[in-house]
PDB file of N, CA and C in Angstrom:
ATOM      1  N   UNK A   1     174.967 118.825-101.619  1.00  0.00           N
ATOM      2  CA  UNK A   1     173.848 119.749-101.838  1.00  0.00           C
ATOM      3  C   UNK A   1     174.344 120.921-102.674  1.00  0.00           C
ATOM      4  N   UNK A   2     173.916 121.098-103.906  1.00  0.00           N
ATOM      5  CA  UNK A   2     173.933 121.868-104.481  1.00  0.00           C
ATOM      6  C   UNK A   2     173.438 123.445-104.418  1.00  0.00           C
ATOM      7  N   UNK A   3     174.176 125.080-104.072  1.00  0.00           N
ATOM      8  CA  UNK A   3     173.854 126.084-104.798  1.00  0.00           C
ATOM      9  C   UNK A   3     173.235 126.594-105.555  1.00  0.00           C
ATOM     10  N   UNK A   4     173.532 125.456-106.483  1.00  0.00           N
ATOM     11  CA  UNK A   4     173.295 126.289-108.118  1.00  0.00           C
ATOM     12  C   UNK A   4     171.591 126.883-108.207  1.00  0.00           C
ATOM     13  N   UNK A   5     171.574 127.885-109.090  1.00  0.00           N
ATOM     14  CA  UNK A   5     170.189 128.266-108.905  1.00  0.00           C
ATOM     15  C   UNK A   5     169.831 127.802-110.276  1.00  0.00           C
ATOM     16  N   UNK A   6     168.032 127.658-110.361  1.00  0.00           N
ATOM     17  CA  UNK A   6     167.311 127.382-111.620  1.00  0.00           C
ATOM     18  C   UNK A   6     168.132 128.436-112.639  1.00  0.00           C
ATOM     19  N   UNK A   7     168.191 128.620-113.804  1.00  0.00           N
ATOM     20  CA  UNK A   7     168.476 129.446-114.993  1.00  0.00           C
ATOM     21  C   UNK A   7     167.427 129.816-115.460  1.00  0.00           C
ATOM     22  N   UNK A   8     167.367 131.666-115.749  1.00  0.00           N
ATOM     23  CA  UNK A   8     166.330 132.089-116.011  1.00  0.00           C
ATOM     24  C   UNK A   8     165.660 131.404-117.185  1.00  0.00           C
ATOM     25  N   UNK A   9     164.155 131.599-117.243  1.00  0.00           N
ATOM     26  CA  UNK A   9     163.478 131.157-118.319  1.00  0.00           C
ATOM     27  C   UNK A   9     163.032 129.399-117.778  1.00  0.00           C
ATOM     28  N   UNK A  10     163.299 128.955-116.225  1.00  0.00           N
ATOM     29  CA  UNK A  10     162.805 128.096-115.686  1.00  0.00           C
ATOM     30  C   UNK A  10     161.542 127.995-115.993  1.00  0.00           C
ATOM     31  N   UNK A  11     160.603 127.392-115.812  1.00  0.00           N
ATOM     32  CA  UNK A  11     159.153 127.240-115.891  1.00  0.00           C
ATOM     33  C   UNK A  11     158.811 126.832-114.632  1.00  0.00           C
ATOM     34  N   UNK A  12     156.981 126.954-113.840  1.00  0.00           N
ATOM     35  CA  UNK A  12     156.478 126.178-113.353  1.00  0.00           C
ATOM     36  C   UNK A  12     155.171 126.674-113.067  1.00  0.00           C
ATOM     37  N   UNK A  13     154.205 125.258-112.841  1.00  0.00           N
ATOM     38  CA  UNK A  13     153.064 125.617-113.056  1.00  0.00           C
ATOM     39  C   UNK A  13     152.379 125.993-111.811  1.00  0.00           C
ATOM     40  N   UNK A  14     150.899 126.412-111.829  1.00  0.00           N
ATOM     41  CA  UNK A  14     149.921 126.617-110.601  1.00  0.00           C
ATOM     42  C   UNK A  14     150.292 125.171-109.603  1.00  0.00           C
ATOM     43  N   UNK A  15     150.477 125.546-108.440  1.00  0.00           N
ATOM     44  CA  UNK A  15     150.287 124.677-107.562  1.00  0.00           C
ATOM     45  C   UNK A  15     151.330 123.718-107.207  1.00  0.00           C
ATOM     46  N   UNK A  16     152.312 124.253-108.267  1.00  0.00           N
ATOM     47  CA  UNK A  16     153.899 123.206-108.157  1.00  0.00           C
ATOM     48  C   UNK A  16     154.097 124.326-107.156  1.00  0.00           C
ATOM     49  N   UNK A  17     155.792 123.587-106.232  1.00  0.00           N
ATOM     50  CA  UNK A  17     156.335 124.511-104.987  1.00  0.00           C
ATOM     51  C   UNK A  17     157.075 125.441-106.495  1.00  0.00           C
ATOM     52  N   UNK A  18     157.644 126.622-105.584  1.00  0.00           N
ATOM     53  CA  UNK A  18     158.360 127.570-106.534  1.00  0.00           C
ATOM     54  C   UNK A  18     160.014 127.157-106.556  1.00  0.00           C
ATOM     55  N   UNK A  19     160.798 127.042-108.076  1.00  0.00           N
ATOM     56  CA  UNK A  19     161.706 126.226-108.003  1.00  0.00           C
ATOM     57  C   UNK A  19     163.304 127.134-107.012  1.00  0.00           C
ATOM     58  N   UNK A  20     162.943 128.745-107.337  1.00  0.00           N
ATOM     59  CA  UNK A  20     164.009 129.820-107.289  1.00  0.00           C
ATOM     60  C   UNK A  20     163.052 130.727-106.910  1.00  0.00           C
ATOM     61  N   UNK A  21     163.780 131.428-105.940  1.00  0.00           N
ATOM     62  CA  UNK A  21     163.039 132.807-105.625  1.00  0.00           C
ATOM     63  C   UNK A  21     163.387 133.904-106.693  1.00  0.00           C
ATOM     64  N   UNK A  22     162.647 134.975-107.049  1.00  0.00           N
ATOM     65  CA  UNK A  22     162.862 135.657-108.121  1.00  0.00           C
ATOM     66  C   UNK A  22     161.433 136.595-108.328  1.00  0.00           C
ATOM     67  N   UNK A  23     161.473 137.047-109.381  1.00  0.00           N
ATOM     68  CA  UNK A  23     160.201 137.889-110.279  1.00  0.00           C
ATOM     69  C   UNK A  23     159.943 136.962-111.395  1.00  0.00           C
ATOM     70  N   UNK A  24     158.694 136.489-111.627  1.00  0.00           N
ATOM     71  CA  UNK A  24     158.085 135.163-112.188  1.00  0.00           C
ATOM     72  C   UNK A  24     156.814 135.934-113.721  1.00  0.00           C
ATOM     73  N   UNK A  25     157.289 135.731-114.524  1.00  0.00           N
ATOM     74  CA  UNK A  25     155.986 135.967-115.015  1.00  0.00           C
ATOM     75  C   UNK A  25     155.055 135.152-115.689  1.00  0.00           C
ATOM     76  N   UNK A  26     153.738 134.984-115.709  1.00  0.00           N
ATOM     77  CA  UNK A  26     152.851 134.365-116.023  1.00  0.00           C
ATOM     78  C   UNK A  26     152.851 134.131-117.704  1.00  0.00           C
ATOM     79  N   UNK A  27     152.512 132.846-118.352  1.00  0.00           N
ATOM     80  CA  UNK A  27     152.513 132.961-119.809  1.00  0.00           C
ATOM     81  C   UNK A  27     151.425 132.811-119.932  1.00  0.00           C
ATOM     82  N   UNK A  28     150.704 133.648-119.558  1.00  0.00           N
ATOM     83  CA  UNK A  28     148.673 134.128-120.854  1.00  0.00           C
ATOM     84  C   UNK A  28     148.832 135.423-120.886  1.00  0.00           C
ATOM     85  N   UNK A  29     148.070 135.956-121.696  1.00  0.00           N
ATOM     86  CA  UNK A  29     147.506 137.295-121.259  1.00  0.00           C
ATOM     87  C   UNK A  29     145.931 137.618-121.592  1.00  0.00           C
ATOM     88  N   UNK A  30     146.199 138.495-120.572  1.00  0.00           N
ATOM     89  CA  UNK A  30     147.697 139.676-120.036  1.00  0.00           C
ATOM     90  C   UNK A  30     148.142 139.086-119.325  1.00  0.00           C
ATOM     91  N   UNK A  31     149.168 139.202-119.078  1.00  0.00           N
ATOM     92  CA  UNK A  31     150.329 138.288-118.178  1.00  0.00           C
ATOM     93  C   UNK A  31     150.696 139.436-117.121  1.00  0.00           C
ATOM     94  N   UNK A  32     151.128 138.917-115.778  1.00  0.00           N
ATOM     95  CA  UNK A  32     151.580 139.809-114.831  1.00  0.00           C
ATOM     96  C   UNK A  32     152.934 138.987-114.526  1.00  0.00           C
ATOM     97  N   UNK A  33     154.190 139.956-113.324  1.00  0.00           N
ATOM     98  CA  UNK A  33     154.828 139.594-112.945  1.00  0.00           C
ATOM     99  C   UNK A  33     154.626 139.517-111.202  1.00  0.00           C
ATOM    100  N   UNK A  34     155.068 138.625-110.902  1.00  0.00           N
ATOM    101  CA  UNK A  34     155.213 138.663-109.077  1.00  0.00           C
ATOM    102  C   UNK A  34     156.438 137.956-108.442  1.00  0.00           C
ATOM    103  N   UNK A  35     156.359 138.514-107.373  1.00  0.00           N
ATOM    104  CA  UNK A  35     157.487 138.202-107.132  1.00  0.00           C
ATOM    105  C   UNK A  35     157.275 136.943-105.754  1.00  0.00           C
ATOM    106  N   UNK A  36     157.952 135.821-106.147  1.00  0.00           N
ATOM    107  CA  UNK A  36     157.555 134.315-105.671  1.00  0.00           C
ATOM    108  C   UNK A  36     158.803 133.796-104.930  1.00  0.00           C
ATOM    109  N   UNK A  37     158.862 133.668-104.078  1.00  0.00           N
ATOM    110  CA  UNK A  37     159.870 133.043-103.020  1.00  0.00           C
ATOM    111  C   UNK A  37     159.874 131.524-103.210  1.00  0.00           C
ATOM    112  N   UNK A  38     161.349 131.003-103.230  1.00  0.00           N
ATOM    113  CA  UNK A  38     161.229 129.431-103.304  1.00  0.00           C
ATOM    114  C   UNK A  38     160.886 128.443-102.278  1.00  0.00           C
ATOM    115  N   UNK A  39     160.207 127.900-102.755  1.00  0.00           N
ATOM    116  CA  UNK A  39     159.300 126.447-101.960  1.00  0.00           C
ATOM    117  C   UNK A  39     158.250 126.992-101.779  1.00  0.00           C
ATOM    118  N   UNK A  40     157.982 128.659-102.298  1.00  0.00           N
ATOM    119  CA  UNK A  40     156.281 128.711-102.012  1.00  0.00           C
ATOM    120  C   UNK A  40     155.336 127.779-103.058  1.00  0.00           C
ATOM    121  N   UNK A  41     153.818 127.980-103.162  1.00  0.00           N
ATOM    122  CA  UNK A  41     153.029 127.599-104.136  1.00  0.00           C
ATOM    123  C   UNK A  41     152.773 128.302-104.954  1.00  0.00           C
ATOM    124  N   UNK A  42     153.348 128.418-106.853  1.00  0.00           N
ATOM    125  CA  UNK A  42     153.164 128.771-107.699  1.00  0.00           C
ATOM    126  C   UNK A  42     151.562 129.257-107.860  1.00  0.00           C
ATOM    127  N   UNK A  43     151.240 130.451-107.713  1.00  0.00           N
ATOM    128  CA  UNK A  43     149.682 130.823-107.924  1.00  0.00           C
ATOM    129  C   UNK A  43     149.042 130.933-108.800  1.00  0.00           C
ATOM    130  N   UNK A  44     147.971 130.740-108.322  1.00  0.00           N
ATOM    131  CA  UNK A  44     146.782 131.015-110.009  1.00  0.00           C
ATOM    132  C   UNK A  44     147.011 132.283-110.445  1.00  0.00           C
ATOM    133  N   UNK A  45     146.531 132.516-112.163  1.00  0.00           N
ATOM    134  CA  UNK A  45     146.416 133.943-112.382  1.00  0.00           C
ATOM    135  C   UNK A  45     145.208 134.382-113.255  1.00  0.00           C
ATOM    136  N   UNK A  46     144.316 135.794-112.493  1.00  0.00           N
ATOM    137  CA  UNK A  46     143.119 135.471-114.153  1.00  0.00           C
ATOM    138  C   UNK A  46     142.027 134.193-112.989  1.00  0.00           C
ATOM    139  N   UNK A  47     142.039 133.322-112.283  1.00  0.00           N
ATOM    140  CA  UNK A  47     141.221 132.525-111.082  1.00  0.00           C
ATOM    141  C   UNK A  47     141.516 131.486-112.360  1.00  0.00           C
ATOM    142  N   UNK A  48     142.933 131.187-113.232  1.00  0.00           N
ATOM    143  CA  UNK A  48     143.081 130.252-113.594  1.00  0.00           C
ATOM    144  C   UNK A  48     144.578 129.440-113.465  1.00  0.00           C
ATOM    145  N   UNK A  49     145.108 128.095-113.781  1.00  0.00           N
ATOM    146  CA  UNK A  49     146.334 127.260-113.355  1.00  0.00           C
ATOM    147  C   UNK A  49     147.135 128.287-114.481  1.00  0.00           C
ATOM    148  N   UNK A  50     148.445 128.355-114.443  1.00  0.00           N
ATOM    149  CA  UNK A  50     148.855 129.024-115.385  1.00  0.00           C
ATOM    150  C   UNK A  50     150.194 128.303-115.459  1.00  0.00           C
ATOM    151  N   UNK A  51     151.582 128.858-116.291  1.00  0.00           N
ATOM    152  CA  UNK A  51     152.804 128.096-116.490  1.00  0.00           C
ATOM    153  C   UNK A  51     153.222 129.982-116.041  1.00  0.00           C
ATOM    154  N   UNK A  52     154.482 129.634-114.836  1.00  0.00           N
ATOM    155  CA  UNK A  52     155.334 130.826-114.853  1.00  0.00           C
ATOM    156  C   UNK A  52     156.608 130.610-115.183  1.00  0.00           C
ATOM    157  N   UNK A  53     157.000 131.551-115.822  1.00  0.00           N
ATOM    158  CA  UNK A  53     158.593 131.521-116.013  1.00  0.00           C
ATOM    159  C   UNK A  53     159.385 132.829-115.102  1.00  0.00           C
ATOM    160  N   UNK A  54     160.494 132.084-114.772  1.00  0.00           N
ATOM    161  CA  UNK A  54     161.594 133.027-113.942  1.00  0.00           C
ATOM    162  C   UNK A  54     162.231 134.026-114.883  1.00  0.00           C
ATOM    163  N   UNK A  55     161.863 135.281-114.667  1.00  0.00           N
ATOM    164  CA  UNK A  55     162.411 136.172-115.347  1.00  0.00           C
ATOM    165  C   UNK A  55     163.408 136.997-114.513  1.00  0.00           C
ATOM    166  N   UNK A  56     163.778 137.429-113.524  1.00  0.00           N
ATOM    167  CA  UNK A  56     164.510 137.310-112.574  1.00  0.00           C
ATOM    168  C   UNK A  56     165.077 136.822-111.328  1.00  0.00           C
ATOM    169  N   UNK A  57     166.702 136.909-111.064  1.00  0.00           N
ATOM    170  CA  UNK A  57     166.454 136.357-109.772  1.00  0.00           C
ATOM    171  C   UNK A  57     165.713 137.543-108.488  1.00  0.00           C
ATOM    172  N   UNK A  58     165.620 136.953-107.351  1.00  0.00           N
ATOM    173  CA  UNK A  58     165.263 137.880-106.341  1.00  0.00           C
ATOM    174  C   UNK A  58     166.523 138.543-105.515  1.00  0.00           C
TER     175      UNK A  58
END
């Protein structure tokens, strides 16, 4: 079992589990950041599916 964490600039979409816990930001805009714990559910943003990328870890 592997450590290793995702590398920033991971992706994932609405409704996938979250891959790395971290600060995530949304790619539309306006785009927000949140902060997403791993194995949660990647959330909608805007009441739409969106793609987040890991911009930090947590």
């Amino acid at each position: 079992m592997s450590n290793a964490k995702c590398p920033i600039g991971t992706t994932a979409k609405t409704g996938e589990k979250c891959p790395e816990s971290g600060v995530w930001r949304s790619q539309d805009t306006p785009s927000t950041t949140a902060p997403i714990a791993k194995h949660n559910v990647m959330p909608p943003h805007n009441q739409k599916a969106v793609v987040w990328r890991l911009e930090q870890y947590a």
